[in-house]
N, C-alpha and C. Protein backbone atom coordinates (compact mmCIF):
# COMPACT_ATOMS: atom_id res chain seq x y z
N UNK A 1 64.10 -48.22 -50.07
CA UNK A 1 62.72 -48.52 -49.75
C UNK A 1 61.96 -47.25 -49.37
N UNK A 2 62.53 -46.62 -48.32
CA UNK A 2 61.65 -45.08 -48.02
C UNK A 2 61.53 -44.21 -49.53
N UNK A 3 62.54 -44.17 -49.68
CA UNK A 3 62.48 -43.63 -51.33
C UNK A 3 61.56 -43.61 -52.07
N UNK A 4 61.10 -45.37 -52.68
CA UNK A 4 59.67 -45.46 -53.14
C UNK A 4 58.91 -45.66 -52.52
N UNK A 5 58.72 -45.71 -51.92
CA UNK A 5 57.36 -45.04 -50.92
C UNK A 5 57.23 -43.98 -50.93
N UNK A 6 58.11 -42.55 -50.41
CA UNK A 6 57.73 -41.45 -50.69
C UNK A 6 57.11 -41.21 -52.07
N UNK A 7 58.19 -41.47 -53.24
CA UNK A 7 57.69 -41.29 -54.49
C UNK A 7 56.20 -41.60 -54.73
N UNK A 8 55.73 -42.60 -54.42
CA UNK A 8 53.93 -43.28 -54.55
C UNK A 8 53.54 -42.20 -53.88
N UNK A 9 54.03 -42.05 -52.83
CA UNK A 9 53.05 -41.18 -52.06
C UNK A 9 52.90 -39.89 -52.43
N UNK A 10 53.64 -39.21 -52.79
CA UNK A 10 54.30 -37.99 -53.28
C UNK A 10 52.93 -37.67 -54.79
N UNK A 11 53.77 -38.89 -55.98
CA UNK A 11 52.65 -39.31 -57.44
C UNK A 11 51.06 -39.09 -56.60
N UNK A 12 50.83 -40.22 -56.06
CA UNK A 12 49.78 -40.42 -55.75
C UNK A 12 48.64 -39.22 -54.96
N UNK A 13 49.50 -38.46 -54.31
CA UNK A 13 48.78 -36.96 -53.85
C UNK A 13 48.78 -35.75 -54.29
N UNK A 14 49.97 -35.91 -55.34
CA UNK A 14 49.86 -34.86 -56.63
C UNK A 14 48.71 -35.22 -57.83
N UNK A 15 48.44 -36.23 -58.26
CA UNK A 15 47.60 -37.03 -59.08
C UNK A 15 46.19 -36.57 -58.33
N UNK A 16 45.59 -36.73 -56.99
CA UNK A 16 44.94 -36.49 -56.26
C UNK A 16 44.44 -34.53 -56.19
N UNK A 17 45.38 -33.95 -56.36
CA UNK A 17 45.12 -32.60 -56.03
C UNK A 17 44.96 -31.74 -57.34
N UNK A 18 45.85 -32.33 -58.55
CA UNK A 18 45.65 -32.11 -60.05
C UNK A 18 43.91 -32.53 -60.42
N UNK A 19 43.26 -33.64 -59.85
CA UNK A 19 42.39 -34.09 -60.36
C UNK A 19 41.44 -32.69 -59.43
N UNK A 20 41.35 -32.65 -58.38
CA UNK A 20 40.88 -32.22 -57.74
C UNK A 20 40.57 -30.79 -58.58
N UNK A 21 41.74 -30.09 -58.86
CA UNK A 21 41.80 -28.20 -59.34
C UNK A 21 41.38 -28.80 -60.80
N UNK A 22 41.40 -29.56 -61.77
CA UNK A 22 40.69 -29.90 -62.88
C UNK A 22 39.23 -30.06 -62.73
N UNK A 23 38.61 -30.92 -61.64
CA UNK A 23 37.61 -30.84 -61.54
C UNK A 23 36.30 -29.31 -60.96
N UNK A 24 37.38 -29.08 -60.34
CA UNK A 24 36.60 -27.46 -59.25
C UNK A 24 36.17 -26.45 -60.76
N UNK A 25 37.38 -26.20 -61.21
CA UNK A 25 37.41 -25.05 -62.65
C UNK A 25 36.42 -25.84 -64.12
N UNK A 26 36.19 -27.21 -63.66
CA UNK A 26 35.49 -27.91 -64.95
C UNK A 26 33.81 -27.40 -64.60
N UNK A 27 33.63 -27.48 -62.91
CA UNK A 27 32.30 -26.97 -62.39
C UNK A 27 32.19 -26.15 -62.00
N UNK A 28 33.45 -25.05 -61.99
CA UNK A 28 33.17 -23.78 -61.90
C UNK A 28 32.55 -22.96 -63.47
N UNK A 29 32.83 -23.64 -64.17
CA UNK A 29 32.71 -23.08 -65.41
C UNK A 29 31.46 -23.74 -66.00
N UNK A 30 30.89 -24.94 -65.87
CA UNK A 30 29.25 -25.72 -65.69
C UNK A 30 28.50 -24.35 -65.53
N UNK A 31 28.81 -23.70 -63.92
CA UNK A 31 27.83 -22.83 -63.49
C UNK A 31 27.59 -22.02 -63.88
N UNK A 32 28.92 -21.35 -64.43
CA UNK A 32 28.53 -19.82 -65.21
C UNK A 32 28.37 -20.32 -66.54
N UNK A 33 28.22 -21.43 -67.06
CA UNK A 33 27.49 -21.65 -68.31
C UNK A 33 25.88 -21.45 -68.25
N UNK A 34 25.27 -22.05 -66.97
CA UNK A 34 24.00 -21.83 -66.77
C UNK A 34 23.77 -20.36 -66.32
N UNK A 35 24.08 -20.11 -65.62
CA UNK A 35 24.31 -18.40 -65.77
C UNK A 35 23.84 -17.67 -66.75
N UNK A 36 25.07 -18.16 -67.57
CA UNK A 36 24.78 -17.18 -68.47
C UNK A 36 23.56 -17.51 -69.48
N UNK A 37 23.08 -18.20 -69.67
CA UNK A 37 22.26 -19.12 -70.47
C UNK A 37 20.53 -18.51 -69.80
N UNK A 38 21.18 -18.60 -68.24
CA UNK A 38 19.22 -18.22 -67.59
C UNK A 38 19.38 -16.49 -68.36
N UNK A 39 20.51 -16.08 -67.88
CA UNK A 39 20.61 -14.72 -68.32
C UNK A 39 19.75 -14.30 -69.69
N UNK A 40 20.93 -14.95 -70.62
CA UNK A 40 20.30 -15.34 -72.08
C UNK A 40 18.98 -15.43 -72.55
N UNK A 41 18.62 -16.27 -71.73
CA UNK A 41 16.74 -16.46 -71.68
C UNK A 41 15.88 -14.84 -71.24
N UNK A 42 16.07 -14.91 -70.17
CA UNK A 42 15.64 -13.32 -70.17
C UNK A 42 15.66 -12.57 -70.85
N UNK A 43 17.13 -12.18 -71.24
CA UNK A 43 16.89 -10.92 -72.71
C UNK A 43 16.39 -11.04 -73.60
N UNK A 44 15.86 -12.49 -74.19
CA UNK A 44 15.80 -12.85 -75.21
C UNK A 44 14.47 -12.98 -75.05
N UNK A 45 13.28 -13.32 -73.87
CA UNK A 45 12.21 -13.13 -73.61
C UNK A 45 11.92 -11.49 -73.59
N UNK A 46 12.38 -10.63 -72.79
CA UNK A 46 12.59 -9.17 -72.76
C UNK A 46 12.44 -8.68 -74.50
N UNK A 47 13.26 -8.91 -75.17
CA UNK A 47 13.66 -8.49 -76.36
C UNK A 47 12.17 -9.19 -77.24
N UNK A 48 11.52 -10.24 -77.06
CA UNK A 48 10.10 -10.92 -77.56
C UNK A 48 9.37 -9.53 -77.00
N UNK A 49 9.13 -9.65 -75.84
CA UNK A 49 8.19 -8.52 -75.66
C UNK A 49 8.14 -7.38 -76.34
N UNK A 50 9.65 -6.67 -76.67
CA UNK A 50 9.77 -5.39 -77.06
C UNK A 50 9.33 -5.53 -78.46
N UNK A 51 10.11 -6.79 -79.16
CA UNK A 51 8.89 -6.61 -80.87
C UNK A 51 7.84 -6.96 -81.01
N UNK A 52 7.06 -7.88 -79.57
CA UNK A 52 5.69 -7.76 -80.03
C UNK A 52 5.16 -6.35 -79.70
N UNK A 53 5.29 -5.75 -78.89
CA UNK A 53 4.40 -4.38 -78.26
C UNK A 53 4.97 -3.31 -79.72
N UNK A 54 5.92 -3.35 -80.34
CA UNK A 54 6.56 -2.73 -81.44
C UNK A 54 5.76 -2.81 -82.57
N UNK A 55 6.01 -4.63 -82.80
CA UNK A 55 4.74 -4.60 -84.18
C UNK A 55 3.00 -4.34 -83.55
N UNK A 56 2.78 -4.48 -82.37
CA UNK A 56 1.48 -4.04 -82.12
C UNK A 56 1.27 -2.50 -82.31
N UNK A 57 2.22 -1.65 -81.88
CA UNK A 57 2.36 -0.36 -82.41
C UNK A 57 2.43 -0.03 -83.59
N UNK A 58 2.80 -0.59 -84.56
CA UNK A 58 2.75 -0.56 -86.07
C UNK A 58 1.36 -0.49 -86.50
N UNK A 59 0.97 -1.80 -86.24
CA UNK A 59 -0.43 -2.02 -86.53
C UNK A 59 -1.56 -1.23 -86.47
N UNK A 60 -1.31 -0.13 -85.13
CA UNK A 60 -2.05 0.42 -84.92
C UNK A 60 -2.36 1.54 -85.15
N UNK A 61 -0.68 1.87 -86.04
CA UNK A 61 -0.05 3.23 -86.73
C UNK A 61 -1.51 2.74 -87.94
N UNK A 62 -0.87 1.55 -88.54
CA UNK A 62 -1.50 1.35 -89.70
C UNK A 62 -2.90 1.99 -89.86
N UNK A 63 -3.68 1.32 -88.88
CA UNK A 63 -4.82 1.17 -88.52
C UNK A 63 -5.66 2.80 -88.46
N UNK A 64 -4.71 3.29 -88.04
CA UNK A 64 -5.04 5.02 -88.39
C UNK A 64 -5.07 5.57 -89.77
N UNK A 65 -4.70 4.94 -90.65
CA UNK A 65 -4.35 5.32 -91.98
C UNK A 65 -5.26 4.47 -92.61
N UNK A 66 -6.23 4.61 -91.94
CA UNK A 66 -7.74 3.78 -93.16
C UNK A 66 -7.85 5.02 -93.84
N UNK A 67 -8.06 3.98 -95.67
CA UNK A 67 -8.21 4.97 -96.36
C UNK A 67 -9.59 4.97 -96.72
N UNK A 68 -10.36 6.26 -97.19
CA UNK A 68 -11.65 6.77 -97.02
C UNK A 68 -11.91 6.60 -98.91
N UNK A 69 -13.21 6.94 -99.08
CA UNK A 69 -13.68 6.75 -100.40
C UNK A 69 -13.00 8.55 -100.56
N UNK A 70 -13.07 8.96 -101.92
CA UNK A 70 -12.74 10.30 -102.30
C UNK A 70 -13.80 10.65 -101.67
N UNK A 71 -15.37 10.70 -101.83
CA UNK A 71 -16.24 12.07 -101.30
C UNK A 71 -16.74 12.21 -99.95
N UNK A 72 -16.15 11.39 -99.29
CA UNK A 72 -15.99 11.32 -97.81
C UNK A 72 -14.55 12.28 -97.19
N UNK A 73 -13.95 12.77 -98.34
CA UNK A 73 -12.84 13.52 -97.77
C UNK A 73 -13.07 15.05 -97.76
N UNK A 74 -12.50 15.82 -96.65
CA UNK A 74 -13.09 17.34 -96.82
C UNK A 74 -12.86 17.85 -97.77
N UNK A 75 -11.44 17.49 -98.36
CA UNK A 75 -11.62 18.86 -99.58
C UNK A 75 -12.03 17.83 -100.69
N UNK A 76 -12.25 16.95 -100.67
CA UNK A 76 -13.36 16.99 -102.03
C UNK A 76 -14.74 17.32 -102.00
N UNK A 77 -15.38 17.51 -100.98
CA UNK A 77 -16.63 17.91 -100.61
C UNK A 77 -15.93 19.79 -101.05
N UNK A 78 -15.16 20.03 -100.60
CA UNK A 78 -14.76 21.63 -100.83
C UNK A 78 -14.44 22.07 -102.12
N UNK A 79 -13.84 21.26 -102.59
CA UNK A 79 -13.59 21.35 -104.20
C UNK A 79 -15.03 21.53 -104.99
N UNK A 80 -16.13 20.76 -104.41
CA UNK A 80 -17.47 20.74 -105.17
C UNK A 80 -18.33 21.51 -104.48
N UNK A 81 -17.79 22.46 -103.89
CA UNK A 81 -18.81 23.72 -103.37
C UNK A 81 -18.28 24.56 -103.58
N UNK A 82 -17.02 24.98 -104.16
CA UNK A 82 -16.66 26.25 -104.44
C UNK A 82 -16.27 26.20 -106.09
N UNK A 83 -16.29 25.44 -106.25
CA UNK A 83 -16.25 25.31 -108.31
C UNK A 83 -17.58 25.88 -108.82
N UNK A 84 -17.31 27.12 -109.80
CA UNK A 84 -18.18 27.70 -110.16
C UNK A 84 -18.19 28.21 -111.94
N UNK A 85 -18.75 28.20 -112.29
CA UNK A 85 -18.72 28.38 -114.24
C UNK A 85 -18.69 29.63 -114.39
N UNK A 86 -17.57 30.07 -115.22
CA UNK A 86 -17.10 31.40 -115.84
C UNK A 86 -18.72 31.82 -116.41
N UNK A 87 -18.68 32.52 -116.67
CA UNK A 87 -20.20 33.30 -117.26
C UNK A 87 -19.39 34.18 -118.61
């Protein structure tokens, strides 16, 4: 009789402490899922910023490189003031 009784008791508080270290490491690992995830979000907002301000820099590269009619440019205005006819 003491026998099974210990045994239940024994099952029954091992069953108890198994569930227990299954559960701790199931929500230890929940947390650093969110963790890593808020983390995630950040760089990934961080990293938005860096290609918008990037392609806004492009744009603005571009934007310098308007191109002009030919006689709005100096040396074609120079080309037609120093061209002169052989004699």
């Amino acid at each position: 009789m003491v026998y099974s009784l210990y045994f239940i008791v024994l099952t029954l508080f091992g069953n108890y402490t198994l569930l227990n270290v299954f559960l701790a490491i199931a929500v230890d690992n929940l947390a650093n899922a969110q963790e890593l995830t808020a983390a995630e979000n950040k760089v990934s907002h961080r990293l938005e910023k860096l290609l918008f301000f990037a392609n806004a820099q492009e744009l603005t590269a571009a934007e310098k490189k308007v191109s002009y009619p030919i006689e709005t440019l100096p040396m074609a205005n120079a080309k037609k003031l120093t061209t002169t006819k052989n004699i």
